[in-house]
PDB file of N, CA and C in Angstrom:
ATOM      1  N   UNK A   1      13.962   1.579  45.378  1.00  0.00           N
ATOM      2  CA  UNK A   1      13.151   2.064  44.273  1.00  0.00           C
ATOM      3  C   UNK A   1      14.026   2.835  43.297  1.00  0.00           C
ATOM      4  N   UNK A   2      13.704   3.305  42.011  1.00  0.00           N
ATOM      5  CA  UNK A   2      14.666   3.702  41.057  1.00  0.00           C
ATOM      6  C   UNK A   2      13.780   5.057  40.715  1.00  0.00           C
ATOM      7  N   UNK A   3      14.730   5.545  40.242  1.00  0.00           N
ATOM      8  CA  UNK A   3      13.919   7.024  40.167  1.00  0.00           C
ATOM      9  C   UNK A   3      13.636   7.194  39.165  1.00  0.00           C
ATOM     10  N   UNK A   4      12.932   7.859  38.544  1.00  0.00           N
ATOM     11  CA  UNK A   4      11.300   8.376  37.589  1.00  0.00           C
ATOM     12  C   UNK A   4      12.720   8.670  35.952  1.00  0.00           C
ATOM     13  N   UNK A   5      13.519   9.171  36.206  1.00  0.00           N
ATOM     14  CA  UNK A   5      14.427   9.634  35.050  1.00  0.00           C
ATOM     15  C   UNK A   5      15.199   8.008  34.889  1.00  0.00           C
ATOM     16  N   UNK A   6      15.668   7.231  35.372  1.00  0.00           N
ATOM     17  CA  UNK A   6      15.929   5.876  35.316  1.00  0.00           C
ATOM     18  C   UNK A   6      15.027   5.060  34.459  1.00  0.00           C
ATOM     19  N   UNK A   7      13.952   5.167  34.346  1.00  0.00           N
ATOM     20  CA  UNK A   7      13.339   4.162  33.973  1.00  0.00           C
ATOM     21  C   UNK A   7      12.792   4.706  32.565  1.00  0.00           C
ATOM     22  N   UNK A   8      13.494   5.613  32.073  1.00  0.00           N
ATOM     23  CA  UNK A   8      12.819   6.357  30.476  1.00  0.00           C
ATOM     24  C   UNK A   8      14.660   6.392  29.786  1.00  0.00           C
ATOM     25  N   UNK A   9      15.713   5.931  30.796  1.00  0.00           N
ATOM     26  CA  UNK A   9      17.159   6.034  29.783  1.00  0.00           C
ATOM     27  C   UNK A   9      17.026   5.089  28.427  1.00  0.00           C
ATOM     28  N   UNK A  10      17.128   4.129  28.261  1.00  0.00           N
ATOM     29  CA  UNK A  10      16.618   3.071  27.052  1.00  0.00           C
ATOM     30  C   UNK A  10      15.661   3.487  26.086  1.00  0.00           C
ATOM     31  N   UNK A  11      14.630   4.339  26.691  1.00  0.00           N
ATOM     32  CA  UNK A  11      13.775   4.742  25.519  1.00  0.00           C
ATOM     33  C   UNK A  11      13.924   5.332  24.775  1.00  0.00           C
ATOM     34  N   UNK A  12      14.794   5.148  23.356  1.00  0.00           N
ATOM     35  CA  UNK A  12      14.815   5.596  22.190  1.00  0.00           C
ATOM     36  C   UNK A  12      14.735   5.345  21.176  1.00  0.00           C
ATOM     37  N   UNK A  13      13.972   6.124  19.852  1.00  0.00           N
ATOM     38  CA  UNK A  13      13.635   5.944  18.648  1.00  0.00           C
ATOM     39  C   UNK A  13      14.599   5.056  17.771  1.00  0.00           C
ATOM     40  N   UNK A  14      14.327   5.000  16.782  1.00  0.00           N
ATOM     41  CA  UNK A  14      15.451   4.380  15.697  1.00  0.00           C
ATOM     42  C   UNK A  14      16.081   5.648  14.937  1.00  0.00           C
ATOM     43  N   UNK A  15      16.050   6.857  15.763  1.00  0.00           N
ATOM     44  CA  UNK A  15      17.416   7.683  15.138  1.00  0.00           C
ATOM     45  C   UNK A  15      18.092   8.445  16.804  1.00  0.00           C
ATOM     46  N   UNK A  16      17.803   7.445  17.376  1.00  0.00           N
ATOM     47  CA  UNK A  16      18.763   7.763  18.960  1.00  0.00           C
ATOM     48  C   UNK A  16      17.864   9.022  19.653  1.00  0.00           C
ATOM     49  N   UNK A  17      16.871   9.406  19.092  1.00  0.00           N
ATOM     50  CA  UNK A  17      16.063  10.931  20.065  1.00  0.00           C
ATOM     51  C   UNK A  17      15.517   9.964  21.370  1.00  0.00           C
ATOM     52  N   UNK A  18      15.453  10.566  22.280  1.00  0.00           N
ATOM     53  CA  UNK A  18      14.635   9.980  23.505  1.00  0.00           C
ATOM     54  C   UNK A  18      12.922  10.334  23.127  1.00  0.00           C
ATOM     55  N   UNK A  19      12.300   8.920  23.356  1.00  0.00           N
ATOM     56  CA  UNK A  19      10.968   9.421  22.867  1.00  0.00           C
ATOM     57  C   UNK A  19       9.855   9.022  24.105  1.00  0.00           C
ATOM     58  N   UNK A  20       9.039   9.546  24.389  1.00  0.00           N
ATOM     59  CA  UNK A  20       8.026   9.486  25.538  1.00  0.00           C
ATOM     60  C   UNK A  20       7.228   8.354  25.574  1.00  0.00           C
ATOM     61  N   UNK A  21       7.207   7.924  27.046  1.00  0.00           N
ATOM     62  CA  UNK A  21       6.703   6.834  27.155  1.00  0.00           C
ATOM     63  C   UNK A  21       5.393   7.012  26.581  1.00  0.00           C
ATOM     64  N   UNK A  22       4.711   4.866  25.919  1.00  0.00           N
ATOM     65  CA  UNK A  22       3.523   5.345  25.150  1.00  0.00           C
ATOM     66  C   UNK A  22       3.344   5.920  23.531  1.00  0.00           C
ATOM     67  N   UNK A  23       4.665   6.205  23.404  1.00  0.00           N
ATOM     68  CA  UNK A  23       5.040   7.125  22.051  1.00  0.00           C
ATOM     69  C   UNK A  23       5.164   6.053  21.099  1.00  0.00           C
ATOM     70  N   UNK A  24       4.467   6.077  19.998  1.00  0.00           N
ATOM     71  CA  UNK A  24       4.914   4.579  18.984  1.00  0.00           C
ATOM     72  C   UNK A  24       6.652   4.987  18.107  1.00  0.00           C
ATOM     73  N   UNK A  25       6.852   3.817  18.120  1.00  0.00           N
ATOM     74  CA  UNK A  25       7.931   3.570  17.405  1.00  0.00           C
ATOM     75  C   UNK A  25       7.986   3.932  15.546  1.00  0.00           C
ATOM     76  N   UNK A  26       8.813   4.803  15.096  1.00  0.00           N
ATOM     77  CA  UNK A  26       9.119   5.083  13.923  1.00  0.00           C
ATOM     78  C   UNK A  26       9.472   3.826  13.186  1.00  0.00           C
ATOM     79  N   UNK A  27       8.283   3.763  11.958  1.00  0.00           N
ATOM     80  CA  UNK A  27       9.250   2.448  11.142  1.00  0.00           C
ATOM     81  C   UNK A  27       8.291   2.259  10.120  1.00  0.00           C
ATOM     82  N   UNK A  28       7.436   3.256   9.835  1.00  0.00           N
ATOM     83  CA  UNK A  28       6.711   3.721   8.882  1.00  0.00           C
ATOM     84  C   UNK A  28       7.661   3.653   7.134  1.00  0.00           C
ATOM     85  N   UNK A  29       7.369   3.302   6.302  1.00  0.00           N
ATOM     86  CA  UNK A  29       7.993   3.481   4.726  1.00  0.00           C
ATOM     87  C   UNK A  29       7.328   3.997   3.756  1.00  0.00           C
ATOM     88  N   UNK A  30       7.420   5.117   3.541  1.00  0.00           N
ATOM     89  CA  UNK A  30       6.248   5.223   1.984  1.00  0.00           C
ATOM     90  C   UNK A  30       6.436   4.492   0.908  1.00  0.00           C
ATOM     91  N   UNK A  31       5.428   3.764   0.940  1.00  0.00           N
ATOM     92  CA  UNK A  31       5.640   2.796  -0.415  1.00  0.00           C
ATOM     93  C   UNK A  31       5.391   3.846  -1.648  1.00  0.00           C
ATOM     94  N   UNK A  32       5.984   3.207  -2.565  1.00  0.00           N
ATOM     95  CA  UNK A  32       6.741   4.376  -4.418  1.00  0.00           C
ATOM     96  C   UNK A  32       5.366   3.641  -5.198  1.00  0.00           C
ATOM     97  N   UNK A  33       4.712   4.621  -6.223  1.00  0.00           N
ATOM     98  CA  UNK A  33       3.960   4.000  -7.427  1.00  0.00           C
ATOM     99  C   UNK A  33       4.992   3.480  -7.730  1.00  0.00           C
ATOM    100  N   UNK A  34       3.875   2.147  -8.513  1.00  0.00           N
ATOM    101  CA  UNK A  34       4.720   1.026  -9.319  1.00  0.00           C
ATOM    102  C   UNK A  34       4.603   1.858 -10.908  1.00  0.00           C
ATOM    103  N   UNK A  35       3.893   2.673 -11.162  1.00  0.00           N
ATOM    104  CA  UNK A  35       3.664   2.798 -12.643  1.00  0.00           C
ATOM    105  C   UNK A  35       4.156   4.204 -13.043  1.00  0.00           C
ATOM    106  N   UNK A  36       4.802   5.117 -11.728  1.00  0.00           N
ATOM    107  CA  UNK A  36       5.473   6.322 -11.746  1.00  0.00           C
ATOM    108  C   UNK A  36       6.674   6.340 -12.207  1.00  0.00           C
ATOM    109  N   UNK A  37       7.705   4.957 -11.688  1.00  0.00           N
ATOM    110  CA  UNK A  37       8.813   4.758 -12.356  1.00  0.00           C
ATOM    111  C   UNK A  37       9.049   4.930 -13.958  1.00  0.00           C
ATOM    112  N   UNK A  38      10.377   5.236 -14.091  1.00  0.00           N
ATOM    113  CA  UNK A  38      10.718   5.028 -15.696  1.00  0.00           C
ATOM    114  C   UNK A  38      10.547   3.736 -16.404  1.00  0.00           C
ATOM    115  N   UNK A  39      10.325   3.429 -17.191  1.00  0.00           N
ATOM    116  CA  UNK A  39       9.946   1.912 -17.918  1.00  0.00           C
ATOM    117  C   UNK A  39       9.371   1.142 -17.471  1.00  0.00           C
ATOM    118  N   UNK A  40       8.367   1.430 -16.295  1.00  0.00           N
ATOM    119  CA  UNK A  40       7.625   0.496 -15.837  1.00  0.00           C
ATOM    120  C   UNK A  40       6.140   0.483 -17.060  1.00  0.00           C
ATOM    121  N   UNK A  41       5.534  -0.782 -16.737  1.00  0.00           N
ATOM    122  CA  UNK A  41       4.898  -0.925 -17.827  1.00  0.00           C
ATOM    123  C   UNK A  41       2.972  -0.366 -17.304  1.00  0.00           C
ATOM    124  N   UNK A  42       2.530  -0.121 -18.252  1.00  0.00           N
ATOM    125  CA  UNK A  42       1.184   0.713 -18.283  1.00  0.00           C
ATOM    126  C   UNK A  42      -0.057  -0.205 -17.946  1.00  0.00           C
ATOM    127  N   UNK A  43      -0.647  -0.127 -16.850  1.00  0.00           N
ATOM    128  CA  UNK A  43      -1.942  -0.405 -16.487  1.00  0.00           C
ATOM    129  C   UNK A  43      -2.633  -0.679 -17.199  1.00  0.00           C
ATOM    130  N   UNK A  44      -3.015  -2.413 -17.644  1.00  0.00           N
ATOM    131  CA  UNK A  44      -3.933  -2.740 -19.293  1.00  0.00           C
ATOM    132  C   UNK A  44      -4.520  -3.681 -18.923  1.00  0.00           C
ATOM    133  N   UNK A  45      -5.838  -3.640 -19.305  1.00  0.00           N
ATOM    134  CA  UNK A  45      -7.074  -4.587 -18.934  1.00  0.00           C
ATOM    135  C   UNK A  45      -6.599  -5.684 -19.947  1.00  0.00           C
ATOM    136  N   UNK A  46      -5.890  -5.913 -20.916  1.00  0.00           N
ATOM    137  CA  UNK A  46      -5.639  -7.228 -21.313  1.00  0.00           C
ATOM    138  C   UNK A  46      -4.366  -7.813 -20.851  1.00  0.00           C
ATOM    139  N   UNK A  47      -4.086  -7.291 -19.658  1.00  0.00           N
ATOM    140  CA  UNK A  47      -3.196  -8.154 -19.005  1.00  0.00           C
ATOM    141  C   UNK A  47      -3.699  -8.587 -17.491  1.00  0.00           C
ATOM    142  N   UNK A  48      -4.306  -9.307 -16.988  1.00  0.00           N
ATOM    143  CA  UNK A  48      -4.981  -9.773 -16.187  1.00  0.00           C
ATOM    144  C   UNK A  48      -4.475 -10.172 -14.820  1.00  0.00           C
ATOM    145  N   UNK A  49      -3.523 -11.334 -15.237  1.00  0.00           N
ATOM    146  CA  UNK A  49      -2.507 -11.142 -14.068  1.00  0.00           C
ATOM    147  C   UNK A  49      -1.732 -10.111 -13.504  1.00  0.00           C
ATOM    148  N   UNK A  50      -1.306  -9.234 -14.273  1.00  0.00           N
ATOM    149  CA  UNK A  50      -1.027  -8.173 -13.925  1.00  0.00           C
ATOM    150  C   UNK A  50      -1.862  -7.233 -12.763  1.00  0.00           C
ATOM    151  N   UNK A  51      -3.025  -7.166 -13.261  1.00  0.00           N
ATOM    152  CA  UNK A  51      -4.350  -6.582 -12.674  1.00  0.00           C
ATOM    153  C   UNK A  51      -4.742  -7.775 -11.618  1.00  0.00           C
ATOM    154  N   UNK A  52      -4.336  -8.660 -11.358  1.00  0.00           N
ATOM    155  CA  UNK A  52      -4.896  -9.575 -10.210  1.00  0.00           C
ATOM    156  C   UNK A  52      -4.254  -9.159  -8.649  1.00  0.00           C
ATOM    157  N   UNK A  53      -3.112  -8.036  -8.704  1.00  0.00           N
ATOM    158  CA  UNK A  53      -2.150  -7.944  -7.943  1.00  0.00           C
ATOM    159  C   UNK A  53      -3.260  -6.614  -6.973  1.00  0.00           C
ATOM    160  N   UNK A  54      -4.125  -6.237  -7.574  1.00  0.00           N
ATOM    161  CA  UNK A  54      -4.966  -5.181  -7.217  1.00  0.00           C
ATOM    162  C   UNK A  54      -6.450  -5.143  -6.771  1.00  0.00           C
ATOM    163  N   UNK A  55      -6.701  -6.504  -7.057  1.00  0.00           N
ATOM    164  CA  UNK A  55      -8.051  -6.986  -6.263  1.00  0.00           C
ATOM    165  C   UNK A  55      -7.908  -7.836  -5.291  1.00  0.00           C
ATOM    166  N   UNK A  56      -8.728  -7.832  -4.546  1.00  0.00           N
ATOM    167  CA  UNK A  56      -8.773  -8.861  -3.237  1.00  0.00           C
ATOM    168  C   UNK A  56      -9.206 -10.218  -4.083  1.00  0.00           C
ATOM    169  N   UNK A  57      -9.069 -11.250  -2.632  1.00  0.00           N
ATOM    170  CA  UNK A  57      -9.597 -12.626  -3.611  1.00  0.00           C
ATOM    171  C   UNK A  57     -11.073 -12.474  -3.352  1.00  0.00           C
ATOM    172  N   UNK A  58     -11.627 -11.474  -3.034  1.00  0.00           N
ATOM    173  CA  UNK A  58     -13.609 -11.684  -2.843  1.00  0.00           C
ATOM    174  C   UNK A  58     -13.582 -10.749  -4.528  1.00  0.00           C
ATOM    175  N   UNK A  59     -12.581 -10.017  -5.299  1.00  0.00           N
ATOM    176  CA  UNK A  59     -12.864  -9.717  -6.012  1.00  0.00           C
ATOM    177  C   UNK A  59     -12.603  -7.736  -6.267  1.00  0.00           C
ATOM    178  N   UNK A  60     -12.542  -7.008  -5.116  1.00  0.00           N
ATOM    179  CA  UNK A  60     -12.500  -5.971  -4.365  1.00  0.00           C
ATOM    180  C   UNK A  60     -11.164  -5.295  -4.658  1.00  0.00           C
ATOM    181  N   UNK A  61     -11.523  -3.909  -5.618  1.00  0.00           N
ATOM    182  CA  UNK A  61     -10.442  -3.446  -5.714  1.00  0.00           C
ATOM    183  C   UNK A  61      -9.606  -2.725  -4.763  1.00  0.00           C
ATOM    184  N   UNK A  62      -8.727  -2.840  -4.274  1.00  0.00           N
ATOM    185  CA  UNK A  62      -7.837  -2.694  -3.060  1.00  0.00           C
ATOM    186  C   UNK A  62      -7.364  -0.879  -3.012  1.00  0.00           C
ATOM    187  N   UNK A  63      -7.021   0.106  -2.299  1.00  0.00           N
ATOM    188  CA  UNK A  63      -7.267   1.522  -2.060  1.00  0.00           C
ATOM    189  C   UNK A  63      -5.973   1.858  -2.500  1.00  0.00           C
ATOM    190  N   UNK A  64      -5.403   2.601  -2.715  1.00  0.00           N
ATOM    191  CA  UNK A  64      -4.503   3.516  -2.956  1.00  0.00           C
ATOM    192  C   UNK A  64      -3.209   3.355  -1.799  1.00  0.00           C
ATOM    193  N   UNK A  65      -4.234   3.755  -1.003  1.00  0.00           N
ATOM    194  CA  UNK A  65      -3.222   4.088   0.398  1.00  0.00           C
ATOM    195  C   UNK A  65      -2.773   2.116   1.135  1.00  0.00           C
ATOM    196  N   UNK A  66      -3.291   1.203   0.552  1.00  0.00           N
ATOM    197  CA  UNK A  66      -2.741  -0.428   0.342  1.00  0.00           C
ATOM    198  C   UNK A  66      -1.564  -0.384  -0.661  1.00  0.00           C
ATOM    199  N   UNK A  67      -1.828  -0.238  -2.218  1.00  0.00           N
ATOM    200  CA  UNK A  67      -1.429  -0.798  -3.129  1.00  0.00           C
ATOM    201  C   UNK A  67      -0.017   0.198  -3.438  1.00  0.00           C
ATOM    202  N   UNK A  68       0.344   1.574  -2.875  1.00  0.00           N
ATOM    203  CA  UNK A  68       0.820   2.676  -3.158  1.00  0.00           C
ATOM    204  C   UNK A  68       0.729   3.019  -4.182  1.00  0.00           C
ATOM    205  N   UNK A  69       0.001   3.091  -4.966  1.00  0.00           N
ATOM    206  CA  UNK A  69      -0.322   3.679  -6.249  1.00  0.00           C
ATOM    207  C   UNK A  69      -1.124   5.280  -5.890  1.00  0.00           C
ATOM    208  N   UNK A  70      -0.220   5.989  -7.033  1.00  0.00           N
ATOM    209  CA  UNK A  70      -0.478   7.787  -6.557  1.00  0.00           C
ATOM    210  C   UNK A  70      -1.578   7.799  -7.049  1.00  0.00           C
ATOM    211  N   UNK A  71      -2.612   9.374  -7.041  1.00  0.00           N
ATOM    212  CA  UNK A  71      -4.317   8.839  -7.164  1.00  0.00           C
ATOM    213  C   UNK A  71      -4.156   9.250  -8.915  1.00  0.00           C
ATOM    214  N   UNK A  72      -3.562   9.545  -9.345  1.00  0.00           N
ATOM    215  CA  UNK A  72      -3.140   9.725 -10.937  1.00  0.00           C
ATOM    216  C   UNK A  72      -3.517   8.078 -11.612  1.00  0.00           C
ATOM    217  N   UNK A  73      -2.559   6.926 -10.756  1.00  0.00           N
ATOM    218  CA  UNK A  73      -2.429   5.891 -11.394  1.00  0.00           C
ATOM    219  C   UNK A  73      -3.712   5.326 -10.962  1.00  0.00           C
ATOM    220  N   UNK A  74      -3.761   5.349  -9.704  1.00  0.00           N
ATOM    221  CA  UNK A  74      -4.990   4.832  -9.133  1.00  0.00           C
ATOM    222  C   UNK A  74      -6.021   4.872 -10.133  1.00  0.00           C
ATOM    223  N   UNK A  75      -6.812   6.085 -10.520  1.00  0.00           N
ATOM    224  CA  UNK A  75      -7.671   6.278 -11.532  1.00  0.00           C
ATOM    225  C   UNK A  75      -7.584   5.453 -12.319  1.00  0.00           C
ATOM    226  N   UNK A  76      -6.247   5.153 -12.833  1.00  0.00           N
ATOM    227  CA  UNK A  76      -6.924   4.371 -14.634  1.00  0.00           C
ATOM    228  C   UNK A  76      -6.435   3.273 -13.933  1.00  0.00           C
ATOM    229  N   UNK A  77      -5.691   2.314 -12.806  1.00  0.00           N
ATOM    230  CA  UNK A  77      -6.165   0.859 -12.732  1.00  0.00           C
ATOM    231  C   UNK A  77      -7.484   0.847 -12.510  1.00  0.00           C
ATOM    232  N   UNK A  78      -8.273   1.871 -11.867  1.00  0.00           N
ATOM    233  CA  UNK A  78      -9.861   1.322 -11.431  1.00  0.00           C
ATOM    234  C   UNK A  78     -10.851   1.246 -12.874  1.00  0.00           C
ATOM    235  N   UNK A  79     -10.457   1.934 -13.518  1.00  0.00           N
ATOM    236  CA  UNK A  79     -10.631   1.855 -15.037  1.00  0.00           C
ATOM    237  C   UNK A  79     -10.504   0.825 -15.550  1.00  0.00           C
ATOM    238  N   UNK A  80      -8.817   0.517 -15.806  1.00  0.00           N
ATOM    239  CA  UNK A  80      -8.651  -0.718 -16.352  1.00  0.00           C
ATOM    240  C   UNK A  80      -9.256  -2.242 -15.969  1.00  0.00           C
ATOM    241  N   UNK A  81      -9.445  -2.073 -14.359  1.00  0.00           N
ATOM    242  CA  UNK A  81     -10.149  -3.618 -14.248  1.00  0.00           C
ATOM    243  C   UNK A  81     -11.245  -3.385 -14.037  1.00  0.00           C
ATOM    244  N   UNK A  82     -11.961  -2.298 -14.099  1.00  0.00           N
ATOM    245  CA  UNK A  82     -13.535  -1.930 -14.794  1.00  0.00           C
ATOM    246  C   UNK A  82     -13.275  -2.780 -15.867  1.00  0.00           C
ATOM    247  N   UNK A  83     -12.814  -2.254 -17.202  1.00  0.00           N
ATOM    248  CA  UNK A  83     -13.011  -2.967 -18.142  1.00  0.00           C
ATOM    249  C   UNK A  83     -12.424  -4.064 -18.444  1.00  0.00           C
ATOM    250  N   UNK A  84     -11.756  -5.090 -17.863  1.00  0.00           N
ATOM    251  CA  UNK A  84     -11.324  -6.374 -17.997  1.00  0.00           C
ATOM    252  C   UNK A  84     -12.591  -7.142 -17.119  1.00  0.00           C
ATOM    253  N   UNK A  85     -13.116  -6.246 -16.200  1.00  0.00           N
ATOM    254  CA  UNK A  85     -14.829  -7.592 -15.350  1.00  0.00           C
ATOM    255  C   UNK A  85     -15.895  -7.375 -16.614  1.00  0.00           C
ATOM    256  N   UNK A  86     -15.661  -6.172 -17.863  1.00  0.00           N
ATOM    257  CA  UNK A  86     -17.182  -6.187 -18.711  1.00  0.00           C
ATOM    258  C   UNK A  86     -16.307  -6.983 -19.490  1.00  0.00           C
ATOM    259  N   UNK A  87     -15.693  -7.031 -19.538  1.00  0.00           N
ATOM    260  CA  UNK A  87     -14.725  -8.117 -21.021  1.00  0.00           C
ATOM    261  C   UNK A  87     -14.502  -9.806 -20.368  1.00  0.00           C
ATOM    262  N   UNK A  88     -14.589  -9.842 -19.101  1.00  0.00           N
ATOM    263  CA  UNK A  88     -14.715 -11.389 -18.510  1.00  0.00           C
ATOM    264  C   UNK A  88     -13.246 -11.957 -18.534  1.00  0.00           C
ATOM    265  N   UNK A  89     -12.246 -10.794 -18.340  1.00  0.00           N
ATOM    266  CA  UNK A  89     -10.817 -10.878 -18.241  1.00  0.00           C
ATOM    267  C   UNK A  89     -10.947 -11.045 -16.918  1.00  0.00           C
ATOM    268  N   UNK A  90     -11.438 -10.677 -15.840  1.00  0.00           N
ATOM    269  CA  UNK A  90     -11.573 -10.681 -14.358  1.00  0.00           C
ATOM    270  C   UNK A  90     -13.099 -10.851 -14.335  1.00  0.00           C
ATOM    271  N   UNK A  91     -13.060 -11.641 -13.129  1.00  0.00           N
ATOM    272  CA  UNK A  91     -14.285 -11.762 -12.457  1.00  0.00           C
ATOM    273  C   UNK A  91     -14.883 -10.412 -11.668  1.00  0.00           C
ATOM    274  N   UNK A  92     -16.098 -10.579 -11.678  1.00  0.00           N
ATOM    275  CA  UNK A  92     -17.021  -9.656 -10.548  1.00  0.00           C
ATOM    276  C   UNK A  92     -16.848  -9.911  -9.100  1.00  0.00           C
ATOM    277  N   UNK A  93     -16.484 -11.101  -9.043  1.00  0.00           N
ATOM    278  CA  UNK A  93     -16.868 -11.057  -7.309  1.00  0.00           C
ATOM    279  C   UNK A  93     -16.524 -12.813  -7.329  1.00  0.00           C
ATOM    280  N   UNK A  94     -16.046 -13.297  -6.825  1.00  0.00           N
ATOM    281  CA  UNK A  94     -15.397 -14.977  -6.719  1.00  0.00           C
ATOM    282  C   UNK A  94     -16.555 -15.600  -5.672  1.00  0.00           C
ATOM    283  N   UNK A  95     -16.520 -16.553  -6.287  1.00  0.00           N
ATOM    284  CA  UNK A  95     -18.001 -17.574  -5.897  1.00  0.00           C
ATOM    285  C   UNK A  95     -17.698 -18.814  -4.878  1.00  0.00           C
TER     286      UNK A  95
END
């Protein structure tokens, strides 16, 4: 039989710490706003495709904590493809 400290040597993180059995693995990334960057371009209901990257295909605008968009930007895409579904730039809901 092998003893109780033997069978936990191998178990380590992706920065070499020994981590407890059961313990999930580090490999988490914070995804960056796309519209926080410098010269990135501004959230606009007359650009559609643009705005397609943010709804589901039932139509469903997708959360913050999906899309990484900070809740600053968040706000005005939910805005912006508000007003591209009353303008018939985007659909309501796919049929």
């Amino acid at each position: 039989m092998r003893d109780d400290n033997e069978a936990f040597v191998n178990d380590k993180d992706a920065a070499g710490r020994d981590r407890k059995p059961g313990a999930r693995k580090m490999g988490f990334k914070k995804k960056v706003c796309k519209f926080c960057q410098p010269g990135a371009p501004k959230a606009d209901y007359k650009n559609p495709d643009a705005l397609r990257r943010y709804i589901t295909e039932r139509g469903k605008i997708l959360p913050a904590h999906i899309t990484g968009t900070c809740a600053k930007h968040q706000r005005a895409l939910n805005n912006e493809i508000k007003k591209a579904r009353v303008l018939a730039y985007l659909p309501f809901e796919k049929q």
